[in-house]
C-alpha atoms as a PDB file:
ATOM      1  CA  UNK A   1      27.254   7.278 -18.175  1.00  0.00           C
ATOM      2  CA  UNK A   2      25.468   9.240 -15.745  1.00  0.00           C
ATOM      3  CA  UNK A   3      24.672   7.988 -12.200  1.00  0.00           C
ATOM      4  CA  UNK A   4      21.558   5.974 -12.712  1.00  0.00           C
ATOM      5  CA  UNK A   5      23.232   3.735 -14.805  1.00  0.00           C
ATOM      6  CA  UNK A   6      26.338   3.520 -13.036  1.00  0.00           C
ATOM      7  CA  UNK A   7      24.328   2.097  -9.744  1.00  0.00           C
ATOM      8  CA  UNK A   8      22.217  -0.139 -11.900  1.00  0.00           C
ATOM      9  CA  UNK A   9      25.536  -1.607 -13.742  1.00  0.00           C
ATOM     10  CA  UNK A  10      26.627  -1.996 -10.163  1.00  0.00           C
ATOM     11  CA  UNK A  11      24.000  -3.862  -8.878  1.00  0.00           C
ATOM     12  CA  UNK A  12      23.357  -5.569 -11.489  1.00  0.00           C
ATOM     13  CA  UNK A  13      26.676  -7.003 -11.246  1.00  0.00           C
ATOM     14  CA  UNK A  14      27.038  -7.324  -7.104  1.00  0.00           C
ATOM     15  CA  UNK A  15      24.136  -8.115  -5.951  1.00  0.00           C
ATOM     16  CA  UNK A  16      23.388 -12.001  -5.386  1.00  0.00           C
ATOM     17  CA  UNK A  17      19.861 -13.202  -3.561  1.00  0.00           C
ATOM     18  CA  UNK A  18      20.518 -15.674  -0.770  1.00  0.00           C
ATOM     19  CA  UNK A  19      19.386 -18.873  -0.221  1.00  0.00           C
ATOM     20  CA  UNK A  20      16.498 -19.428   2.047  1.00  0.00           C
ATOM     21  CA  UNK A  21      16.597 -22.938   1.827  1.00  0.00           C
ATOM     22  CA  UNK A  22      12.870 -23.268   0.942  1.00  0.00           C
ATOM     23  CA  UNK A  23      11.787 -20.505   3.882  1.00  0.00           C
ATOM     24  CA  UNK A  24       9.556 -18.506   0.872  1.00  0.00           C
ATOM     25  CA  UNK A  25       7.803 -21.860  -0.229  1.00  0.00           C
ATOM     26  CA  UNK A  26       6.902 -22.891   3.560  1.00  0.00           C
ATOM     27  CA  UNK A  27       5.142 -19.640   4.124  1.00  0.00           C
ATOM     28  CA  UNK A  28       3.264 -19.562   1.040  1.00  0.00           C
ATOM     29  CA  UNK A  29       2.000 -23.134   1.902  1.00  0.00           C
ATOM     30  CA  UNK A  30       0.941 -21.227   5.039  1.00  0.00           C
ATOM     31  CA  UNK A  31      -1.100 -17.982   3.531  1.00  0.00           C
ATOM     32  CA  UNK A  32      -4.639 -19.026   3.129  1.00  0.00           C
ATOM     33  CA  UNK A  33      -5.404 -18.846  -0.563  1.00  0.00           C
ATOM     34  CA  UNK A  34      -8.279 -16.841  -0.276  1.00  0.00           C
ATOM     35  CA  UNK A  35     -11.744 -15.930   1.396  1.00  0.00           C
ATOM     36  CA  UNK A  36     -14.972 -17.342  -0.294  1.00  0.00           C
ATOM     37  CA  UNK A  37     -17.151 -14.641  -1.199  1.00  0.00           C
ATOM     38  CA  UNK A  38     -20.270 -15.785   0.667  1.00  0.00           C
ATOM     39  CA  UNK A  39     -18.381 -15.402   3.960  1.00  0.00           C
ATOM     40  CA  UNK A  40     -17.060 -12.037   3.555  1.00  0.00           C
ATOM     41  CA  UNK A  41     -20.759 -11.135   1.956  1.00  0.00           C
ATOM     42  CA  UNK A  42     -22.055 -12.622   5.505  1.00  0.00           C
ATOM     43  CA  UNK A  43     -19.677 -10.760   7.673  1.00  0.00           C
ATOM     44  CA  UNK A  44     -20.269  -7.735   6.105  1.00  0.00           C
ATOM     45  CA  UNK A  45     -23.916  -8.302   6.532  1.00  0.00           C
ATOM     46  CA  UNK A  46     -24.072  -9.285  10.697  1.00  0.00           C
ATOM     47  CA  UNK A  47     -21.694  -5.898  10.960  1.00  0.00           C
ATOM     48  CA  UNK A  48     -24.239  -3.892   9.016  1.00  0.00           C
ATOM     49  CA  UNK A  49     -27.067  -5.284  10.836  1.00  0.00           C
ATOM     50  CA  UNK A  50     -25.147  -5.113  14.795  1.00  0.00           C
ATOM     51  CA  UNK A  51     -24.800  -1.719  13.652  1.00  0.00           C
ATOM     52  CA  UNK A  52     -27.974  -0.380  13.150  1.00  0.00           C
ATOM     53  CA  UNK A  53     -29.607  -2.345  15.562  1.00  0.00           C
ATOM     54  CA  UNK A  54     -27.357  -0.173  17.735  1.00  0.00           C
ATOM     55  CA  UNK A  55     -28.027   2.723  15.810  1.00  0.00           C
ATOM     56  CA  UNK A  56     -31.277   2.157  16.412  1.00  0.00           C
ATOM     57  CA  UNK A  57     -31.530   0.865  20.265  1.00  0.00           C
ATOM     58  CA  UNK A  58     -29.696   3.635  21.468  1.00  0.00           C
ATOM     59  CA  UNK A  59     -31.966   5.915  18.823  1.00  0.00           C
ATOM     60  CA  UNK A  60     -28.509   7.736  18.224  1.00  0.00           C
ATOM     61  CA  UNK A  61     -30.606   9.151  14.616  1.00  0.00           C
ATOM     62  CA  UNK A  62     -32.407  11.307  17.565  1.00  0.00           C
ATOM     63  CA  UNK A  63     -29.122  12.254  19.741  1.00  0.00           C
ATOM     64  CA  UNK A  64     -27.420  13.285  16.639  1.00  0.00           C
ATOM     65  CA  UNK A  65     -29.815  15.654  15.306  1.00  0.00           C
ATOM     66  CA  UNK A  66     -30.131  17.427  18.790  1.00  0.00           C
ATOM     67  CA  UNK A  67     -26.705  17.945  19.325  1.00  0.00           C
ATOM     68  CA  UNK A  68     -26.669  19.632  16.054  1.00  0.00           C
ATOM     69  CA  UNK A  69     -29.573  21.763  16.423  1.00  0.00           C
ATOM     70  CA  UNK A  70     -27.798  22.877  19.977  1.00  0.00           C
ATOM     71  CA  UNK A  71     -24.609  24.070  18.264  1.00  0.00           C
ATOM     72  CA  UNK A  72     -26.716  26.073  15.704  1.00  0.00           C
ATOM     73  CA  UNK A  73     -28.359  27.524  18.364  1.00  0.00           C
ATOM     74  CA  UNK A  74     -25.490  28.082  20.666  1.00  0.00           C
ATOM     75  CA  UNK A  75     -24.131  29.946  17.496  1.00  0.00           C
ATOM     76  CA  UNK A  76     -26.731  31.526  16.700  1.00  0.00           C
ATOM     77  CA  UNK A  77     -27.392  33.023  20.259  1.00  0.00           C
ATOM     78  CA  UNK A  78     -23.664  33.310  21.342  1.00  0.00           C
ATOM     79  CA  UNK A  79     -23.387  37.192  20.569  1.00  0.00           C
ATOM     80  CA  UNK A  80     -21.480  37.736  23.176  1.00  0.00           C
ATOM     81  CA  UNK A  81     -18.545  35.851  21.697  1.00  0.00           C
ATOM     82  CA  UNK A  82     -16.565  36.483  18.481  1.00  0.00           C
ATOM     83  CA  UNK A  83     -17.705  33.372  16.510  1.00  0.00           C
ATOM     84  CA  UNK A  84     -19.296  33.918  13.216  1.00  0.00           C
ATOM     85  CA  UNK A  85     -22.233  31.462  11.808  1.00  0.00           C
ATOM     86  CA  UNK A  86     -19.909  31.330   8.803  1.00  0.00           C
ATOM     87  CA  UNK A  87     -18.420  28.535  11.026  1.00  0.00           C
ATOM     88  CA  UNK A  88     -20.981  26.343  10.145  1.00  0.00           C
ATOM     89  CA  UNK A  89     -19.414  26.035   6.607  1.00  0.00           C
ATOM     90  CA  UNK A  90     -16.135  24.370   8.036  1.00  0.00           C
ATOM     91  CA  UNK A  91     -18.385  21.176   9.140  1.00  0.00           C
ATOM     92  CA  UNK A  92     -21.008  21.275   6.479  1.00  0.00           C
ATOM     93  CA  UNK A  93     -17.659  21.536   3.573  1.00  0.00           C
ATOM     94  CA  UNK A  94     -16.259  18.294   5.580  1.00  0.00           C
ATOM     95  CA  UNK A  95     -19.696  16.409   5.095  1.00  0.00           C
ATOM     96  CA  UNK A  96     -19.904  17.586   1.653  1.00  0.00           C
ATOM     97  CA  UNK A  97     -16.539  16.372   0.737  1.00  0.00           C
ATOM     98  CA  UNK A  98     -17.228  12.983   2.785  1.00  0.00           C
ATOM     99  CA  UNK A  99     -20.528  12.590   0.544  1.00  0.00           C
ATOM    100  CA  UNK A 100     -18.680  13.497  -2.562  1.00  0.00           C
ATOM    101  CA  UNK A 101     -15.696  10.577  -1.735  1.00  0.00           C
ATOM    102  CA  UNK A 102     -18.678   8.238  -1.093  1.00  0.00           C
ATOM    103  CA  UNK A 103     -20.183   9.096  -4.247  1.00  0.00           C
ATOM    104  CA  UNK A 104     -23.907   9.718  -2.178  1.00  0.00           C
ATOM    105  CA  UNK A 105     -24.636  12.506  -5.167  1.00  0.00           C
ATOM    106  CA  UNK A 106     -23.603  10.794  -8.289  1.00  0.00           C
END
């Protein structure tokens, strides 16, 4: 016998499950059986829609796109320091691999 089955014959014969005097059935009774689709559809929908009219408010689309055009320029025009361009492919690798794990491309 190696070790595995020694602990399992072991176990098997030792171990007893106490009594919880109904404890498990009283919290199941407790645990809501589930969540109807249409609410979970509508919650997903009011957090979709707070979010772009956010998005949108604030016109983050526009804020976004100009802090990215200042780090390419900032890298583009920082000579002086000893950061390459080739930086760029760090972030734009991340958003690939974000796009692929959302499945945008297939």
């Amino acid at each position: 016998m190696n070790n595995d089955e020694l602990i399992r014959k072991f176990l098997q014969e030792n171990v007893t499950q106490p009594d919880d005097n109904g404890f498990s059935e009283r919290v199941m009774r407790h645990i809501p059986r589930y969540t109807p689709v249409w609410i979970a559809l509508l919650k997903a929908v009011l957090l979709v829609a707070a979010a772009l009219l956010v998005f949108f408010y604030f016109d983050l689309w526009t804020i976004i796109c100009n802090k990215i055009v200042e780090l390419i320029q900032w890298i583009a025009y920082a000579k002086h320091t000893s950061l390459s361009p080739l930086l760029l492919l760090i972030p734009a690798g991340l958003l690939a691999y974000g796009a692929d794990r959302l499945k945008v491309f297939r």
